[in-house]
N, C-alpha and C. Protein backbone atom coordinates (compact mmCIF):
# COMPACT_ATOMS: atom_id res chain seq x y z
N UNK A 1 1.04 -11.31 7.66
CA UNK A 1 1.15 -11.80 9.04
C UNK A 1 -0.15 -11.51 9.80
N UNK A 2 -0.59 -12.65 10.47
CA UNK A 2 -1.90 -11.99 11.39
C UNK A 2 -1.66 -11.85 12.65
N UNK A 3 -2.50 -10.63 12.64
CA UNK A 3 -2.33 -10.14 13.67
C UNK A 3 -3.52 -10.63 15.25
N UNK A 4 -2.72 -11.68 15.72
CA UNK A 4 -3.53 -12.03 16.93
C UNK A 4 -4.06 -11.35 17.89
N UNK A 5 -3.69 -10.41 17.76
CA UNK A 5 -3.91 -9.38 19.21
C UNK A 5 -5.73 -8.79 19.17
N UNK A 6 -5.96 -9.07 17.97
CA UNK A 6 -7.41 -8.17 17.09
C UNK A 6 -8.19 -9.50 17.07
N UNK A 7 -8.04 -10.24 17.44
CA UNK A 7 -8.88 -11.67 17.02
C UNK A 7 -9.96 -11.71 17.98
N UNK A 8 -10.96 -12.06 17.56
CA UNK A 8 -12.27 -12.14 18.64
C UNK A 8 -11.67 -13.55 19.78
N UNK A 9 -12.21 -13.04 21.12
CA UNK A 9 -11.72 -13.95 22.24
C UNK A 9 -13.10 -14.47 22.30
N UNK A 10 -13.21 -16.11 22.34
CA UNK A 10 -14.24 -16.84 22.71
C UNK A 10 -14.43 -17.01 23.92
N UNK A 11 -16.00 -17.95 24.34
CA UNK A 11 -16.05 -17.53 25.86
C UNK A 11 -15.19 -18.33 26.85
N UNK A 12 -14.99 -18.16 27.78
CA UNK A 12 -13.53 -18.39 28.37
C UNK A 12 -13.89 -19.61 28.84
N UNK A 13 -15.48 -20.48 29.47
CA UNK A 13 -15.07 -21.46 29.29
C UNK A 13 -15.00 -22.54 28.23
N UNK A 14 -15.55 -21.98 27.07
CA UNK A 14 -15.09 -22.74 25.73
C UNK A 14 -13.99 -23.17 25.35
N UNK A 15 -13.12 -22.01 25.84
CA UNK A 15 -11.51 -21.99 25.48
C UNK A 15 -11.38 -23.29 26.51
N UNK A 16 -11.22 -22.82 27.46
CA UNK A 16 -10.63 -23.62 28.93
C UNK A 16 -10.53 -25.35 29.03
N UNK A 17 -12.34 -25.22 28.45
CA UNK A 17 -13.00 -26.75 28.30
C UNK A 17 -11.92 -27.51 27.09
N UNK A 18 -11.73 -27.04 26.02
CA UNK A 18 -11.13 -27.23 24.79
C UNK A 18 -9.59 -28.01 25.48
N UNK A 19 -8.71 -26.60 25.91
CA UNK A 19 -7.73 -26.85 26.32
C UNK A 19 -7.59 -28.23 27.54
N UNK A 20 -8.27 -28.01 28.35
CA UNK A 20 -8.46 -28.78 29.40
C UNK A 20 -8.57 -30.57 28.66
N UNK A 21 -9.56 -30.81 27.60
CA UNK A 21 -10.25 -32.00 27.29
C UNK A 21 -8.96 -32.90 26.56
N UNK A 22 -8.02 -31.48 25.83
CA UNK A 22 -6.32 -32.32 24.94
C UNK A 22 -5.56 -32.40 25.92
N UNK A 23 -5.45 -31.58 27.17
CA UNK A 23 -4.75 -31.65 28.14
C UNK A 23 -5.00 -33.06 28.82
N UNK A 24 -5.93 -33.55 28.88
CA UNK A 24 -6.13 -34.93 29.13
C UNK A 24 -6.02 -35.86 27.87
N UNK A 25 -6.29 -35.97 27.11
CA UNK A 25 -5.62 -36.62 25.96
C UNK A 25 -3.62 -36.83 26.01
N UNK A 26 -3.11 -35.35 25.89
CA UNK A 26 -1.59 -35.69 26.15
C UNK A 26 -1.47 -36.65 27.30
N UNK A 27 -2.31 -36.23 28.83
CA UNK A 27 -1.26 -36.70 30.08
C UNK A 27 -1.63 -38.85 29.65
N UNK A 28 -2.84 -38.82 28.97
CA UNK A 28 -3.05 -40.16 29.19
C UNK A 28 -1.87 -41.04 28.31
N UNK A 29 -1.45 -40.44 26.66
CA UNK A 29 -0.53 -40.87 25.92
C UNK A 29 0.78 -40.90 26.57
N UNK A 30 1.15 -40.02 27.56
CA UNK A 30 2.48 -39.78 27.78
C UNK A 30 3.13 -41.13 28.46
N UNK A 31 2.64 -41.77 29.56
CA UNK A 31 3.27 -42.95 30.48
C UNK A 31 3.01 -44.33 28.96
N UNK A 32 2.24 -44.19 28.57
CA UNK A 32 2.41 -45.56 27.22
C UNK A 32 3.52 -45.25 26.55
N UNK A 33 3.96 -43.71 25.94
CA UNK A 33 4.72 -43.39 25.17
C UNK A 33 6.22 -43.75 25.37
N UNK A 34 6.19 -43.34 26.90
CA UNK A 34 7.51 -43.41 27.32
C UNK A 34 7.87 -44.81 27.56
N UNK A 35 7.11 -45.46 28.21
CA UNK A 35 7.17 -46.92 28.80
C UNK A 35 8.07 -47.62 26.93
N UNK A 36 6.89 -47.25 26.49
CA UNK A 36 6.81 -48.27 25.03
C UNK A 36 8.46 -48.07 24.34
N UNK A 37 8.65 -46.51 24.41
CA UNK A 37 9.97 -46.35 23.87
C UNK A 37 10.90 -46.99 24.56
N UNK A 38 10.74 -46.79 25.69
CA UNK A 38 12.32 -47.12 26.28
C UNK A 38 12.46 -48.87 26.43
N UNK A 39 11.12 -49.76 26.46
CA UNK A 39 10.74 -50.83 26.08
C UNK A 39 11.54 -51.40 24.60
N UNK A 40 10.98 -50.73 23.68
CA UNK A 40 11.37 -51.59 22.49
C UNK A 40 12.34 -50.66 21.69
N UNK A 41 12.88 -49.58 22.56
CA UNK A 41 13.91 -49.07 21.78
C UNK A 41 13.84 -47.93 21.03
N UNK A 42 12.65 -47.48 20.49
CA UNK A 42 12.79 -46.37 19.59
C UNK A 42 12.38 -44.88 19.89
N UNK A 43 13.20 -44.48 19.64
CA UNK A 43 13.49 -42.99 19.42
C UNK A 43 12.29 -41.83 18.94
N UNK A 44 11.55 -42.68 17.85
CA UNK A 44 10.70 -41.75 17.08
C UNK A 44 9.32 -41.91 18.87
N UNK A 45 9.16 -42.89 19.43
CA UNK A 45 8.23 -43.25 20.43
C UNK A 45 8.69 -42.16 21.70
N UNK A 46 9.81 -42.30 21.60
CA UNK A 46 10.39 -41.02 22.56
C UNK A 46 10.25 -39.97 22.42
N UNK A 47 10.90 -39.97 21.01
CA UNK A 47 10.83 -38.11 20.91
C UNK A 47 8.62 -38.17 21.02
N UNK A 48 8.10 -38.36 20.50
CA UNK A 48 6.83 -37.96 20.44
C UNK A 48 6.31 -38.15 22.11
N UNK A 49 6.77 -39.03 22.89
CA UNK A 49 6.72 -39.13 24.04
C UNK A 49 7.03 -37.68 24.89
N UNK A 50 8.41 -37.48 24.66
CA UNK A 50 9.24 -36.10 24.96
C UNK A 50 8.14 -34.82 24.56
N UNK A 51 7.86 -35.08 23.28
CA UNK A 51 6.83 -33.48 23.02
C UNK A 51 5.94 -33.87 23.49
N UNK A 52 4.42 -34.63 23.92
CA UNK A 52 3.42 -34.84 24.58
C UNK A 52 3.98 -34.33 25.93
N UNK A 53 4.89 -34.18 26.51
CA UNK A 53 5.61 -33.82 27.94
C UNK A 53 5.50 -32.46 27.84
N UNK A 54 6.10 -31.87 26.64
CA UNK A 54 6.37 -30.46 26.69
C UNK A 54 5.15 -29.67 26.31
N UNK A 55 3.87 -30.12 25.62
CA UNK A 55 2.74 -29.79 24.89
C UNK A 55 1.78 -29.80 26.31
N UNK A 56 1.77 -30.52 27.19
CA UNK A 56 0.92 -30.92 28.33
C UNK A 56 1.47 -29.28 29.39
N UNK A 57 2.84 -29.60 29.40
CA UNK A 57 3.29 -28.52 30.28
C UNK A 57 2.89 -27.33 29.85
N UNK A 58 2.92 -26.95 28.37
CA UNK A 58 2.51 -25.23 27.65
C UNK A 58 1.24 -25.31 27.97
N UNK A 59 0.22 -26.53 27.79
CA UNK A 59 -1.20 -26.60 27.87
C UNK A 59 -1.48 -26.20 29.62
N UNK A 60 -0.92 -26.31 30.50
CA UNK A 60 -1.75 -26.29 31.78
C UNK A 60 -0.72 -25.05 31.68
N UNK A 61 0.08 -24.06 30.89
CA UNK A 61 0.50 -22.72 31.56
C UNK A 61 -0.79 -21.98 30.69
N UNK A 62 -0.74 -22.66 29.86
CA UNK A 62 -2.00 -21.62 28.74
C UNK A 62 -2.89 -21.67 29.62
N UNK A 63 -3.41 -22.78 30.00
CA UNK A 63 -4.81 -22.30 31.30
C UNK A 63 -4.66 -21.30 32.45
N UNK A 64 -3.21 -21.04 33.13
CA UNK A 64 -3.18 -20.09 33.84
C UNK A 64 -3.09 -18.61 32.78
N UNK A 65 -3.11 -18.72 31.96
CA UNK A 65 -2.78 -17.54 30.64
C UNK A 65 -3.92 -17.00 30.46
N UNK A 66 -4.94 -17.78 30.07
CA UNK A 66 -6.26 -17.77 29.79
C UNK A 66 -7.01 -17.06 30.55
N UNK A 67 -6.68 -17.60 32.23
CA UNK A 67 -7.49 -17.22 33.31
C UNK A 67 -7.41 -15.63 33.39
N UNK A 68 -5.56 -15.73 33.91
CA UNK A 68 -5.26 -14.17 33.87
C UNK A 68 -5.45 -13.34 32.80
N UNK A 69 -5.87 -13.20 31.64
CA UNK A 69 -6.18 -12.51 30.30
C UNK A 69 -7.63 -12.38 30.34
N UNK A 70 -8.89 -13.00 30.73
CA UNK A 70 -9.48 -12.62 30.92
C UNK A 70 -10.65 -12.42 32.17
N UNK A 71 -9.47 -12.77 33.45
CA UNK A 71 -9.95 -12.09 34.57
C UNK A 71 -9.10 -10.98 34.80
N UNK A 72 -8.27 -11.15 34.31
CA UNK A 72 -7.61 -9.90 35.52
C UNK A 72 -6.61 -9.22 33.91
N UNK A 73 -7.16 -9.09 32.66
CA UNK A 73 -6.98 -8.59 31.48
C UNK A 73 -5.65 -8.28 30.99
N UNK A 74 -4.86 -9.34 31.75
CA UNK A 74 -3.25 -9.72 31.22
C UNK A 74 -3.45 -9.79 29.18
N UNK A 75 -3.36 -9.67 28.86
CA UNK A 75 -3.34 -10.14 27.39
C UNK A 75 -2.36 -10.37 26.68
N UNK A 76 -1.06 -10.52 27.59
CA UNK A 76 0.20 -10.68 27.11
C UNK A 76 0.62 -12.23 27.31
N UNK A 77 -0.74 -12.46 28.26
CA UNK A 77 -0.34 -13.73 28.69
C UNK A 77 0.09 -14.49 28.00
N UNK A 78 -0.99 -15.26 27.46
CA UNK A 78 -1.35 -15.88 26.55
C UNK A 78 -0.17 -16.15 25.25
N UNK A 79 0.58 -14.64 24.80
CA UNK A 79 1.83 -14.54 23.79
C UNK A 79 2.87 -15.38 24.81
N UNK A 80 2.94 -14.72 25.92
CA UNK A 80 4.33 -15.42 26.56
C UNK A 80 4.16 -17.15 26.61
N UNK A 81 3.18 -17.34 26.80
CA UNK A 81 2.69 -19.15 26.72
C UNK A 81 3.42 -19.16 25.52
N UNK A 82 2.80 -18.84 24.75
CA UNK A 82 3.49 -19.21 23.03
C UNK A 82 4.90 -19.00 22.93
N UNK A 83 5.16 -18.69 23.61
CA UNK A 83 7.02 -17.83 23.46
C UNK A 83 7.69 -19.42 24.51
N UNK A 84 7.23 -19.33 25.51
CA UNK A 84 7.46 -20.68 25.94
C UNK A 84 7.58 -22.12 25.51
N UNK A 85 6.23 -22.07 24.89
CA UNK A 85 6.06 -23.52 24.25
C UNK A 85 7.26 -23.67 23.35
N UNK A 86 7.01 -22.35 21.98
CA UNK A 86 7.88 -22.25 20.98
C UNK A 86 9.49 -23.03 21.22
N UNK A 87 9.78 -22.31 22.13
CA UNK A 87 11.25 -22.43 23.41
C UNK A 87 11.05 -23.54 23.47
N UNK A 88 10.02 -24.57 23.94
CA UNK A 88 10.23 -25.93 24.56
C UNK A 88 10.60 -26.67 23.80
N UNK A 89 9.72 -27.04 21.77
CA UNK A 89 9.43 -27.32 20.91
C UNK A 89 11.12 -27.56 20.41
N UNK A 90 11.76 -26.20 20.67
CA UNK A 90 12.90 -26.08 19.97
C UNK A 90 13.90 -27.02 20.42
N UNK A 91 13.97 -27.23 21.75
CA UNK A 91 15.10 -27.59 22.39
C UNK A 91 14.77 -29.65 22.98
N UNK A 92 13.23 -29.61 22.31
CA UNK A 92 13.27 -30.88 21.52
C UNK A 92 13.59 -31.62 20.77
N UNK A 93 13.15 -30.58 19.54
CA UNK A 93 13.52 -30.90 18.64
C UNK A 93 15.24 -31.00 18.03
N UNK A 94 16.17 -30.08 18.88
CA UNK A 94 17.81 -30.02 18.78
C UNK A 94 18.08 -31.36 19.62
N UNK A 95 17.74 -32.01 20.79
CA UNK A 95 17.95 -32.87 21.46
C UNK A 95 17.39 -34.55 20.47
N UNK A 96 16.50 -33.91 20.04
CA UNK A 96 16.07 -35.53 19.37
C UNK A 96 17.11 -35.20 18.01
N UNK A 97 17.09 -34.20 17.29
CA UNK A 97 18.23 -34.60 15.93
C UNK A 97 19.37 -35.14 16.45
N UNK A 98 19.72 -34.48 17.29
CA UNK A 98 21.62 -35.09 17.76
C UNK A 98 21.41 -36.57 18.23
N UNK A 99 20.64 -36.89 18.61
CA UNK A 99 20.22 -38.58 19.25
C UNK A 99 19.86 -39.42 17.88
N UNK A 100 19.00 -38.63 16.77
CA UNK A 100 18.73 -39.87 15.48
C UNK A 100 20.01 -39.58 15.07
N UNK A 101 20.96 -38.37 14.79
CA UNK A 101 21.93 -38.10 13.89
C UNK A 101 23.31 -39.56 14.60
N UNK A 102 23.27 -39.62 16.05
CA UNK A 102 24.47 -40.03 16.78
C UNK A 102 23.58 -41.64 15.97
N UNK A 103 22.42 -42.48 15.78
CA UNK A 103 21.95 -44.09 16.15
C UNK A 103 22.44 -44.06 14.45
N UNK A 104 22.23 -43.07 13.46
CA UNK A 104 22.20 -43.01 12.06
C UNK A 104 23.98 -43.24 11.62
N UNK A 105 24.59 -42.72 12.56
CA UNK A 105 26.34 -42.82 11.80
C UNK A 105 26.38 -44.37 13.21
N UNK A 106 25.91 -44.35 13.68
CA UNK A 106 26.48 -45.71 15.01
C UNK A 106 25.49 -47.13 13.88
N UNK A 107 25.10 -47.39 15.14
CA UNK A 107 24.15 -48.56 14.74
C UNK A 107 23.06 -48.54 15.52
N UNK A 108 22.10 -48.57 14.76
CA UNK A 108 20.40 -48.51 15.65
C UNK A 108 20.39 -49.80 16.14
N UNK A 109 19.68 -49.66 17.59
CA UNK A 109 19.69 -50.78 18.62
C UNK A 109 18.02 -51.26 17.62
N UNK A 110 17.78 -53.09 18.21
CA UNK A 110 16.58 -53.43 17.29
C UNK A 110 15.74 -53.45 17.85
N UNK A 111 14.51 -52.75 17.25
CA UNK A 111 13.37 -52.39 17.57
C UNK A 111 12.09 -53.46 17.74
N UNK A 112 11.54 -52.99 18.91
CA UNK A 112 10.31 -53.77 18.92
C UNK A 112 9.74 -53.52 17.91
N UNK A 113 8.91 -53.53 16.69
CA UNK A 113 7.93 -53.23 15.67
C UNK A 113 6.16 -53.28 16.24
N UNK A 114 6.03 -54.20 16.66
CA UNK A 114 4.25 -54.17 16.93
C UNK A 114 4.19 -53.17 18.58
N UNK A 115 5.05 -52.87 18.95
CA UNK A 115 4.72 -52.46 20.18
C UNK A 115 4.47 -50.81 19.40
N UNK A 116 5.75 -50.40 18.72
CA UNK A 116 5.81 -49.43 18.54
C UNK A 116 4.64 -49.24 17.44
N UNK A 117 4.08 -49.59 16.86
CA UNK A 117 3.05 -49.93 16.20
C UNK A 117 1.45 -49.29 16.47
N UNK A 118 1.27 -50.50 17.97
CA UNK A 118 0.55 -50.49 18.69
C UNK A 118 0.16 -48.92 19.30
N UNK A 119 0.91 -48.89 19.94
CA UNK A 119 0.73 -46.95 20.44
C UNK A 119 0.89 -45.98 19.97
N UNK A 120 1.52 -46.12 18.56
CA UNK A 120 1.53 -45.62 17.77
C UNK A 120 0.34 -44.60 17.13
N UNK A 121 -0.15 -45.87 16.72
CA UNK A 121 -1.57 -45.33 16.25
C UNK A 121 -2.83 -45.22 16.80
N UNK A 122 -2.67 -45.50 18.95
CA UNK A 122 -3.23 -45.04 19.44
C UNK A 122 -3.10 -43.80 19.75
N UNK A 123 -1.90 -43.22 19.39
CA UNK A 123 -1.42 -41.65 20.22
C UNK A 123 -2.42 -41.12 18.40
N UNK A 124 -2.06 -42.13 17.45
CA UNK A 124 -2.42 -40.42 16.39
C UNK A 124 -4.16 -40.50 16.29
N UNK A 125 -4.55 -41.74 16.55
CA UNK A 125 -6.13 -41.00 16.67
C UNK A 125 -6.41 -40.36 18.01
N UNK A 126 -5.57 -40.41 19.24
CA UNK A 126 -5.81 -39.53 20.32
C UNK A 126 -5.90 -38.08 19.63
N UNK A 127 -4.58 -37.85 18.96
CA UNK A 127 -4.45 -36.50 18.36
C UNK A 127 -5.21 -35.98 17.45
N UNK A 128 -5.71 -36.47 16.42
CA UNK A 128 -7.07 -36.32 15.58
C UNK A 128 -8.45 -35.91 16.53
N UNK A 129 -8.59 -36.52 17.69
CA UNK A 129 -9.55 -36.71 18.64
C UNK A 129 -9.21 -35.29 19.38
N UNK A 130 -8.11 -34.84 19.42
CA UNK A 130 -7.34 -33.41 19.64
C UNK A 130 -7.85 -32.34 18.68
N UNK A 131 -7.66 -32.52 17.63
CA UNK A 131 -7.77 -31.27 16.41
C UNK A 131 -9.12 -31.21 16.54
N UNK A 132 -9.62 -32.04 16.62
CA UNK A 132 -11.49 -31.97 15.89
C UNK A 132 -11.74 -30.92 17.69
N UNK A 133 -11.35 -31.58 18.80
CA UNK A 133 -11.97 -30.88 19.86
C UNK A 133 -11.83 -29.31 19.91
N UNK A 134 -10.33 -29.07 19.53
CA UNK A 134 -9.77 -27.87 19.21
C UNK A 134 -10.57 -26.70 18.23
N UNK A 135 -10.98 -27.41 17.08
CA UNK A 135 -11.64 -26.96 16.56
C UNK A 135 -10.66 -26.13 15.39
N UNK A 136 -10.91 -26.17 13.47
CA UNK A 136 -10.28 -25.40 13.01
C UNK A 136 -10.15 -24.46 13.00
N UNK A 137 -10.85 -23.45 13.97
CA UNK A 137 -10.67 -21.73 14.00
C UNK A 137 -9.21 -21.48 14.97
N UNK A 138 -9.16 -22.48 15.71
CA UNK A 138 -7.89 -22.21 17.01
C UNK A 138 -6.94 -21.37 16.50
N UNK A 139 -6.56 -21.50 15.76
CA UNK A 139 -5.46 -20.94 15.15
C UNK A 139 -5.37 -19.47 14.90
N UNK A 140 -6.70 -19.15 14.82
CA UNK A 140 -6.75 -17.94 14.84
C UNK A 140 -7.55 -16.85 15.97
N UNK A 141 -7.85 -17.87 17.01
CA UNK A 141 -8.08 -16.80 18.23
C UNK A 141 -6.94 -16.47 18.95
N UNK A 142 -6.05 -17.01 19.00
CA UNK A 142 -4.53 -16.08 19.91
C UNK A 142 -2.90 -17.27 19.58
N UNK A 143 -2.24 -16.49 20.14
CA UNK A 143 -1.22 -17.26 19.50
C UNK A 143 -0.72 -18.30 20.31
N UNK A 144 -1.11 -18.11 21.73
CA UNK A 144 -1.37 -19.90 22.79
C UNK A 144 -2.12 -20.84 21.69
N UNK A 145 -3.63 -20.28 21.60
CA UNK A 145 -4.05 -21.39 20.69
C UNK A 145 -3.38 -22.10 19.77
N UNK A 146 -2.97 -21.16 18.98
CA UNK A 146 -2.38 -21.52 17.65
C UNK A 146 -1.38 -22.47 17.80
N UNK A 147 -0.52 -22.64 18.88
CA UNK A 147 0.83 -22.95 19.05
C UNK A 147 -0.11 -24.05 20.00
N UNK A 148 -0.90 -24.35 20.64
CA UNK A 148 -1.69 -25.75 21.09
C UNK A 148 -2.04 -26.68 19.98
N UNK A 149 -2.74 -25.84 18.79
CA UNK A 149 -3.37 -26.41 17.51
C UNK A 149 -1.80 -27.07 16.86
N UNK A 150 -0.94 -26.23 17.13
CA UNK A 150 0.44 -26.91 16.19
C UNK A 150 0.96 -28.19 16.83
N UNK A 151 1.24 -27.78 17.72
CA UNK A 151 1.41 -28.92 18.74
C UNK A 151 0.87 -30.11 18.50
N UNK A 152 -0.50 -29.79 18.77
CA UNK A 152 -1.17 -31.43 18.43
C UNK A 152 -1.42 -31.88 17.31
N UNK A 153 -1.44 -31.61 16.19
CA UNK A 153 -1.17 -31.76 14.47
C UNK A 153 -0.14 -32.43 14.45
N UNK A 154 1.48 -31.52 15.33
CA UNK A 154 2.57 -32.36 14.91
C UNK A 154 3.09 -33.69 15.88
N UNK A 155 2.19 -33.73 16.76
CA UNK A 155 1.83 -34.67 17.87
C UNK A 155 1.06 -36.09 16.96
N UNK A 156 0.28 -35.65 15.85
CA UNK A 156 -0.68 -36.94 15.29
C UNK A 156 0.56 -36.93 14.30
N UNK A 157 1.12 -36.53 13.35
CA UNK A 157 1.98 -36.30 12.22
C UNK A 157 3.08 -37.19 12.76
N UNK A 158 3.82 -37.23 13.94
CA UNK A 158 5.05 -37.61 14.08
C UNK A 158 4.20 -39.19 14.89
N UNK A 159 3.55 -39.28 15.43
CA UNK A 159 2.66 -40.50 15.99
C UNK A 159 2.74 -41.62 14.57
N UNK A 160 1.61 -40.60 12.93
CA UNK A 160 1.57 -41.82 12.57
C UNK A 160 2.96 -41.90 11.66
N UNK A 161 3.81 -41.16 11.95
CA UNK A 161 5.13 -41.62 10.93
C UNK A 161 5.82 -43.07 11.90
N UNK A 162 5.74 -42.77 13.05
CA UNK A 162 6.37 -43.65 13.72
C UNK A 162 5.51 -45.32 13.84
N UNK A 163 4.08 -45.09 13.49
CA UNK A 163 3.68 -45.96 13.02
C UNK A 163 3.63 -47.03 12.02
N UNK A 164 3.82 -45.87 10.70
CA UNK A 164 4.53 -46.68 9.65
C UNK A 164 6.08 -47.13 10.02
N UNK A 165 7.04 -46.64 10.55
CA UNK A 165 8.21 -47.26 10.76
C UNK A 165 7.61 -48.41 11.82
N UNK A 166 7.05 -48.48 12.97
CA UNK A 166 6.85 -49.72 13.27
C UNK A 166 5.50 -51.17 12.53
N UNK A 167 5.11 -50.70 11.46
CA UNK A 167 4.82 -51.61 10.71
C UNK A 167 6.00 -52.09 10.09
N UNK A 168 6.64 -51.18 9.42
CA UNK A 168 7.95 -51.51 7.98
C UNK A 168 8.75 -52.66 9.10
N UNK A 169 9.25 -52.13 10.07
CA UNK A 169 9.98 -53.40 11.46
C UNK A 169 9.45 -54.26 11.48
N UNK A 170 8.19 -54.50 11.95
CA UNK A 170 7.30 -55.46 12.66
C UNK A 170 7.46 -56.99 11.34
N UNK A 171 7.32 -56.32 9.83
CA UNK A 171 6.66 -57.13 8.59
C UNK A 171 8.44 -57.69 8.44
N UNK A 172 9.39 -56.66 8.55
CA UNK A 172 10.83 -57.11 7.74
C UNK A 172 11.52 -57.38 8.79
N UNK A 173 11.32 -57.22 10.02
CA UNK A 173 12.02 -57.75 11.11
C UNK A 173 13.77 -56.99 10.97
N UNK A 174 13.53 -55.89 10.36
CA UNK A 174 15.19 -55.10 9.86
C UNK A 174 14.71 -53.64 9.91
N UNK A 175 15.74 -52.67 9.03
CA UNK A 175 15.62 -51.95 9.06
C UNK A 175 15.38 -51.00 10.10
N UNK A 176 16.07 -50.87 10.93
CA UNK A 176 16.21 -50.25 12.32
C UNK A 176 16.18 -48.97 12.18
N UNK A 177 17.12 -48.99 11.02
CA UNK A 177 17.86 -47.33 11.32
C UNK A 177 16.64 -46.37 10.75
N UNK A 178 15.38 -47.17 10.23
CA UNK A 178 14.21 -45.98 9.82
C UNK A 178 13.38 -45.34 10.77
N UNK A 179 13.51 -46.09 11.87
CA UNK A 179 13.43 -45.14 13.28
C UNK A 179 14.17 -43.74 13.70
N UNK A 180 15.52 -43.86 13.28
CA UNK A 180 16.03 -42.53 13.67
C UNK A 180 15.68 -41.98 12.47
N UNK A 181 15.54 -41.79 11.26
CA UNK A 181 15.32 -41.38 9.93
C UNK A 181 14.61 -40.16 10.49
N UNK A 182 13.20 -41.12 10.52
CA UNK A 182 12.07 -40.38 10.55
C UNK A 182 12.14 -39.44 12.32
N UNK A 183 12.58 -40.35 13.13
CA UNK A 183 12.68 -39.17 14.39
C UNK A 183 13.25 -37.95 13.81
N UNK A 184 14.85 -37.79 12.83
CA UNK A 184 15.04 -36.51 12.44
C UNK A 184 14.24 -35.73 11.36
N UNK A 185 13.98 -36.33 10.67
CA UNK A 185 12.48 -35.98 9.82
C UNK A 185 11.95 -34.80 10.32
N UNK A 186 10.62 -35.78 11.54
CA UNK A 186 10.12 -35.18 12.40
C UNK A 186 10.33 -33.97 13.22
N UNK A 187 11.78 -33.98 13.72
CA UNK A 187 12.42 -33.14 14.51
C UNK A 187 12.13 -32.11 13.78
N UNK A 188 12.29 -32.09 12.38
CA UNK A 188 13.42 -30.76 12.00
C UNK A 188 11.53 -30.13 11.23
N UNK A 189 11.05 -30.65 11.17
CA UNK A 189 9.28 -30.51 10.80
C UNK A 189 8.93 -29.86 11.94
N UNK A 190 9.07 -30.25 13.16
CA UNK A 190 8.94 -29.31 14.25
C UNK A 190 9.43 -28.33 14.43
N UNK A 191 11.05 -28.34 14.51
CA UNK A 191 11.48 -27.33 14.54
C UNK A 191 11.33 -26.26 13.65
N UNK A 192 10.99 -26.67 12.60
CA UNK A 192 10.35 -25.52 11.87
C UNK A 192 9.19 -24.74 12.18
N UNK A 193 8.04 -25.65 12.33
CA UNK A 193 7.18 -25.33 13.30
C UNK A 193 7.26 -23.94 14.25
N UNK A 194 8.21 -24.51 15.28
CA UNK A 194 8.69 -23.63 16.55
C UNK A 194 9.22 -22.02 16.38
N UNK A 195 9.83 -22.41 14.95
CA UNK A 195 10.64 -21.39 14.62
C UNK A 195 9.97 -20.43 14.14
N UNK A 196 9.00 -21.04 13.22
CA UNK A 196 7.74 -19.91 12.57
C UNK A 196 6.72 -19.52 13.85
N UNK A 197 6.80 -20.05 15.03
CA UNK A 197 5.66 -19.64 16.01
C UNK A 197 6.67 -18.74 16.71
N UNK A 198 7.90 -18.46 16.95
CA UNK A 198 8.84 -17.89 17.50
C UNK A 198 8.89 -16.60 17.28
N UNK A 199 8.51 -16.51 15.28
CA UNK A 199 8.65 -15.56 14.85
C UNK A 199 7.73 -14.09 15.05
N UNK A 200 6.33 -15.16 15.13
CA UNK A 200 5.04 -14.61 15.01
C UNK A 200 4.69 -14.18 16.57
N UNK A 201 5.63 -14.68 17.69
CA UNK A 201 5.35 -14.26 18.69
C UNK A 201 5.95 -12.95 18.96
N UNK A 202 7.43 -12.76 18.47
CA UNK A 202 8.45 -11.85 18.18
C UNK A 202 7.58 -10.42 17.34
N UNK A 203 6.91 -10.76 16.75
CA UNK A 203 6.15 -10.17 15.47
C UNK A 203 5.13 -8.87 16.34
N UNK A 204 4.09 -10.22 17.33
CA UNK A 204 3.02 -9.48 18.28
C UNK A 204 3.74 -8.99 19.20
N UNK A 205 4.48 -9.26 19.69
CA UNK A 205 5.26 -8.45 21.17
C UNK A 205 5.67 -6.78 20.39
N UNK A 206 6.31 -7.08 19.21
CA UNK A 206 6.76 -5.68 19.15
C UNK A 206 5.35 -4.61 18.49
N UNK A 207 4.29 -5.48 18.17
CA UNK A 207 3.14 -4.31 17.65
C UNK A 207 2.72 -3.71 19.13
N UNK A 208 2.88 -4.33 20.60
CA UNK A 208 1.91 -3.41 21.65
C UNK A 208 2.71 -2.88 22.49
């Protein structure tokens, strides 16, 4: 297990700039995301809509985290961000399974395909455009980071799954129900996620 608490802190506005630059990346995906889902119907556009909501919100508490940790040498901050997000992640991810699980035994309403398509695979090179800014060390300067870096990985991950389901629509004009599929897919990929950042937050709280 690593131990975040020992990790070299970069300079604060490196961090800030970083955070700040995906923080604008989420808020711009979020109004297409939502529009598009509730537009042509699908779920997987939502739920990824729904976490860009909750990833934006952990991202502008991590900046107050940041500030206070190294102005005024909170250093707990930063864990409780992560304990938050973790929390948010979760109760996403339980809300989107019960919604693909309820369209999967019902009948999936029919999906736009090129719409969902379309933003699709603008949200996952937004998110790629995320990781690279982030940078691969994130993960290991504190456990806000880490849980920002997860975030937006499973932000491009669940983007381009929902992409391929709105190609597979768009070409067969069927297959509906591979929208909720992959929304629970996704979900439960997150929620795993959440659960292992849950742990590791649980982990650092009790070493200080």
């Amino acid at each position: 297990m690593k131990n975040y608490s020992k990790q070299p802190i970069l300079n604060i506005m490196t961090q800030q700039r970083r955070l700040t630059y995906v923080l604008i990346l989420n808020v711009l995906m979020i109004t297409g995301l939502v529009i598009v889902g509730l537009t042509s119907h699908s779920l997987g556009v939502l739920a990824a809509g729904g976490d860009f909501i909750a990833d934006s919100t952990a991202i502008v508490l991590g900046l107050i985290a940041v500030h206070l940790r190294d102005k005024h040498g909170n250093h707990r901050a930063p864990t409780y961000v992560a304990l938050l997000n973790g929390l948010l992640l979760l109760s996403i991810t339980i809300s989107v399974l019960f919604q693909a699980i309820e369209r999967l035994l019902t009948r999936s309403p029919e999906i736009q395909g090129l719409s969902v398509l379309i933003v699709s695979v603008i949200s996952t090179v937004a998110m790629v455009a995320g990781v690279y800014i982030l940078g691969r060390g994130a993960g290991n300067e504190d456990l806000h980071m880490r849980s920002v870096l997860l975030d937006t990985i499973s932000d491009g991950v669940a983007a381009a799954a929902a992409a391929v389901v709105g190609a597979v629509v768009f070409i067969v004009h069927g297959a509906y129900w591979l929208d909720a599929a992959v929304a629970a897919i996704i979900s439960i990929v997150i929620g795993y996620g959440a659960i292992t950042l849950l742990r590791d937050v649980a982990t650092d709280l009790s070493k200080r």
